[in-house]
Protein backbone atom coordinates (compact mmCIF):
# COMPACT_ATOMS: atom_id res chain seq x y z
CA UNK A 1 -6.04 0.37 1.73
CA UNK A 2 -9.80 0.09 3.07
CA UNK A 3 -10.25 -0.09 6.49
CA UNK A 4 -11.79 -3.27 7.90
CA UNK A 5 -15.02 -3.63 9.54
CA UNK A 6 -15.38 -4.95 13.54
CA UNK A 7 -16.23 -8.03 12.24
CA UNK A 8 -13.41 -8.46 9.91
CA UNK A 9 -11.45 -7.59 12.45
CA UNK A 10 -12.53 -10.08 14.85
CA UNK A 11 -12.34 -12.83 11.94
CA UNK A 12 -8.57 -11.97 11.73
CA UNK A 13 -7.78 -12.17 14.68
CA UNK A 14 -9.24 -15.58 15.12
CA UNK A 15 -7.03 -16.63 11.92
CA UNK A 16 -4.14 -15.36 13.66
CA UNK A 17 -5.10 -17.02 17.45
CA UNK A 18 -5.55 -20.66 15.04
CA UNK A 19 -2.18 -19.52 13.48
CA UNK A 20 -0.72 -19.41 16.35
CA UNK A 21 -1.91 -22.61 18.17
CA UNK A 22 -0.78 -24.07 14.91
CA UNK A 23 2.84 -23.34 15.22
CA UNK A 24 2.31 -24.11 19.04
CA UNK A 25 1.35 -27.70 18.49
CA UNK A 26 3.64 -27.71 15.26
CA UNK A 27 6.38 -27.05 18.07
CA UNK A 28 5.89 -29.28 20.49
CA UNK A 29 5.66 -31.84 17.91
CA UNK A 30 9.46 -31.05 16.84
CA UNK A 31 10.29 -31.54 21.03
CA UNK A 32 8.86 -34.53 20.73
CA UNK A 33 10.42 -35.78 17.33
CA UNK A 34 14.22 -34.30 18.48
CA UNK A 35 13.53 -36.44 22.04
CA UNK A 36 12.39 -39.60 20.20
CA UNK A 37 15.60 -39.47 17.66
CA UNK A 38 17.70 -38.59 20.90
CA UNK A 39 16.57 -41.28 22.55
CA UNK A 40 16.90 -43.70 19.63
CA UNK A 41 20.65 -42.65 19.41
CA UNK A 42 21.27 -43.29 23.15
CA UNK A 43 19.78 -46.49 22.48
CA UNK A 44 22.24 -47.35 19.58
CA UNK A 45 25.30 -46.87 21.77
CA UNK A 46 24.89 -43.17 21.31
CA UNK A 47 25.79 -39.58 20.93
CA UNK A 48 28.00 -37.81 18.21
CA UNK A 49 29.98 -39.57 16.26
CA UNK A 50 33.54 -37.64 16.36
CA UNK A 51 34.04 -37.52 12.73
CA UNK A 52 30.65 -36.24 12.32
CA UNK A 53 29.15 -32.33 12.47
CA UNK A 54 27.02 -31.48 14.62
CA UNK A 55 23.34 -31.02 13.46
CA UNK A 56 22.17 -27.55 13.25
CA UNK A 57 18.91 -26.52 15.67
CA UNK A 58 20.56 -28.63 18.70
CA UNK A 59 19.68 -31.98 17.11
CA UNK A 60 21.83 -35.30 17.45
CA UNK A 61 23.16 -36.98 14.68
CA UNK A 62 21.77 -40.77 14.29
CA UNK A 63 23.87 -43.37 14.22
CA UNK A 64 24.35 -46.22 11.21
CA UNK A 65 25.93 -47.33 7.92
CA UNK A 66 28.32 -44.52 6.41
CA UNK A 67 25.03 -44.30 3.75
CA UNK A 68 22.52 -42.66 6.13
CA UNK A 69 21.48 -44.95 9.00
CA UNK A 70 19.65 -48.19 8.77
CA UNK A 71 16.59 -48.64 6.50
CA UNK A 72 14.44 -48.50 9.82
CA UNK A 73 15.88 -44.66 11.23
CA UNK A 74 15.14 -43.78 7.23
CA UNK A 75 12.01 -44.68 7.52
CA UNK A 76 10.87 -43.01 10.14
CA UNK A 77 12.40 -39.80 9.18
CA UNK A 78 10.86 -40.07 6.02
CA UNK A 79 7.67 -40.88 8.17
CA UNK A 80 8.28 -37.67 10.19
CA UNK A 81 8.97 -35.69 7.34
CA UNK A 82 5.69 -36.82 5.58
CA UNK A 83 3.38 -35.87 8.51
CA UNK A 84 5.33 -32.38 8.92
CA UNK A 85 4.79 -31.92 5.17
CA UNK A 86 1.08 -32.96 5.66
CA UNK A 87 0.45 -30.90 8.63
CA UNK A 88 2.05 -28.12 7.43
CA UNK A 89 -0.33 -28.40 3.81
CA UNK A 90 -3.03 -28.66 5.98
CA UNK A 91 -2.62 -25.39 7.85
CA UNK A 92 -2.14 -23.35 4.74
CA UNK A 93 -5.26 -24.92 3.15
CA UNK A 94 -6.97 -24.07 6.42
CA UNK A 95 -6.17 -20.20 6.08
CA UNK A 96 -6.99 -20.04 2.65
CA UNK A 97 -10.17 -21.53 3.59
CA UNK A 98 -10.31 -19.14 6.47
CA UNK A 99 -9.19 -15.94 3.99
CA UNK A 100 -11.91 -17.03 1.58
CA UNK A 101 -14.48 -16.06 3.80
CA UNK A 102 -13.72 -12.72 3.60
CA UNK A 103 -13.92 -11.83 -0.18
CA UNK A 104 -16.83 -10.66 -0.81
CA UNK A 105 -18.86 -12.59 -3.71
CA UNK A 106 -22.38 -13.76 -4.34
CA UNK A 107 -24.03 -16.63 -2.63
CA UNK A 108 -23.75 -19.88 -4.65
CA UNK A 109 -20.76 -18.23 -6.87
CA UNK A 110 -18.08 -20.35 -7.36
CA UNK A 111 -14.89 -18.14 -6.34
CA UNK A 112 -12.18 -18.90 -8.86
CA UNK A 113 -9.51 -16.27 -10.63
CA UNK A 114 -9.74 -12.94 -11.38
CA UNK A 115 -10.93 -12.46 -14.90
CA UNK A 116 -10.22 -9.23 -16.68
C-alpha cells in the first residue's frame, strides 16, 4: 500500500473529525427521539405494558391498539425513521464526495468506473 502524502493525510483526518461530529449529532438526535416517545407514553397513561417485552437499547414501548399504536405514534415513527434514513444517506454521499477528492484524475474528467 502507498504511503499518503501530508496533505492526504490532513484531508483524512478531516473526513474522519466530520465523521465523527456526524455520529455525534446523529446521537443526540436518538436522545432526543427516545425522550420525545418516552414522554409521549407517560402522556398516554404510560410505561410498559406487562404483557409486553421490553424494547431493546433502553427504549419504552408505546402504547395503543394491539396492531401497533394509533395512526398518529405510526406516523411519526415512520417520520423519524424517514429523516434517520435521510440523514444517514446524506452522510455517506458526503464521504464519497469527500473520498472523491482524493483519486487522482484529470481536470474536467468525468470520474465514473473502472474500465479495463
Amino acid at each position: 500500500m502507498a504511503s499518503l502524502s501530508r496533505e492526504e493525510k490532513l484531508r483524512l483526518d478531516d473526513l474522519q473529525q466530520g465523521y465523527d461530529e456526524d455520529i455525534g449529532g446523529y446521537c443526540r438526535h436518538l436522545k432526543k427521539v427516545d425522550y420525545y416517545i418516552s414522554s409521549r407514553t407517560r402522556s398516554l397513561g404510560g410505561g410498559e405494558r406487562a404483557d409486553s417485552p421490553p424494547v431493546a437499547g433502553g427504549g419504552v414501548r408505546l402504547q395503543g391498539s394491539a396492531s401497533g399504536g394509533t395512526e398518529r405514534e405510526k406516523r411519526i415513527r415512520r417520520e423519524i425513521a424517514n429523516s434517520n434514513e435521510r440523514r444517514r444517506m446524506q452522510s455517506i454521499n458526503a464521504g464519497f464526495q469527500s473520498l472523491r477528492t482524493l483519486l487522482p484524475h484529470h481536470e474536467g474528467e468525468k470520474l465514473s468506473k473502472v474500465s479495463d
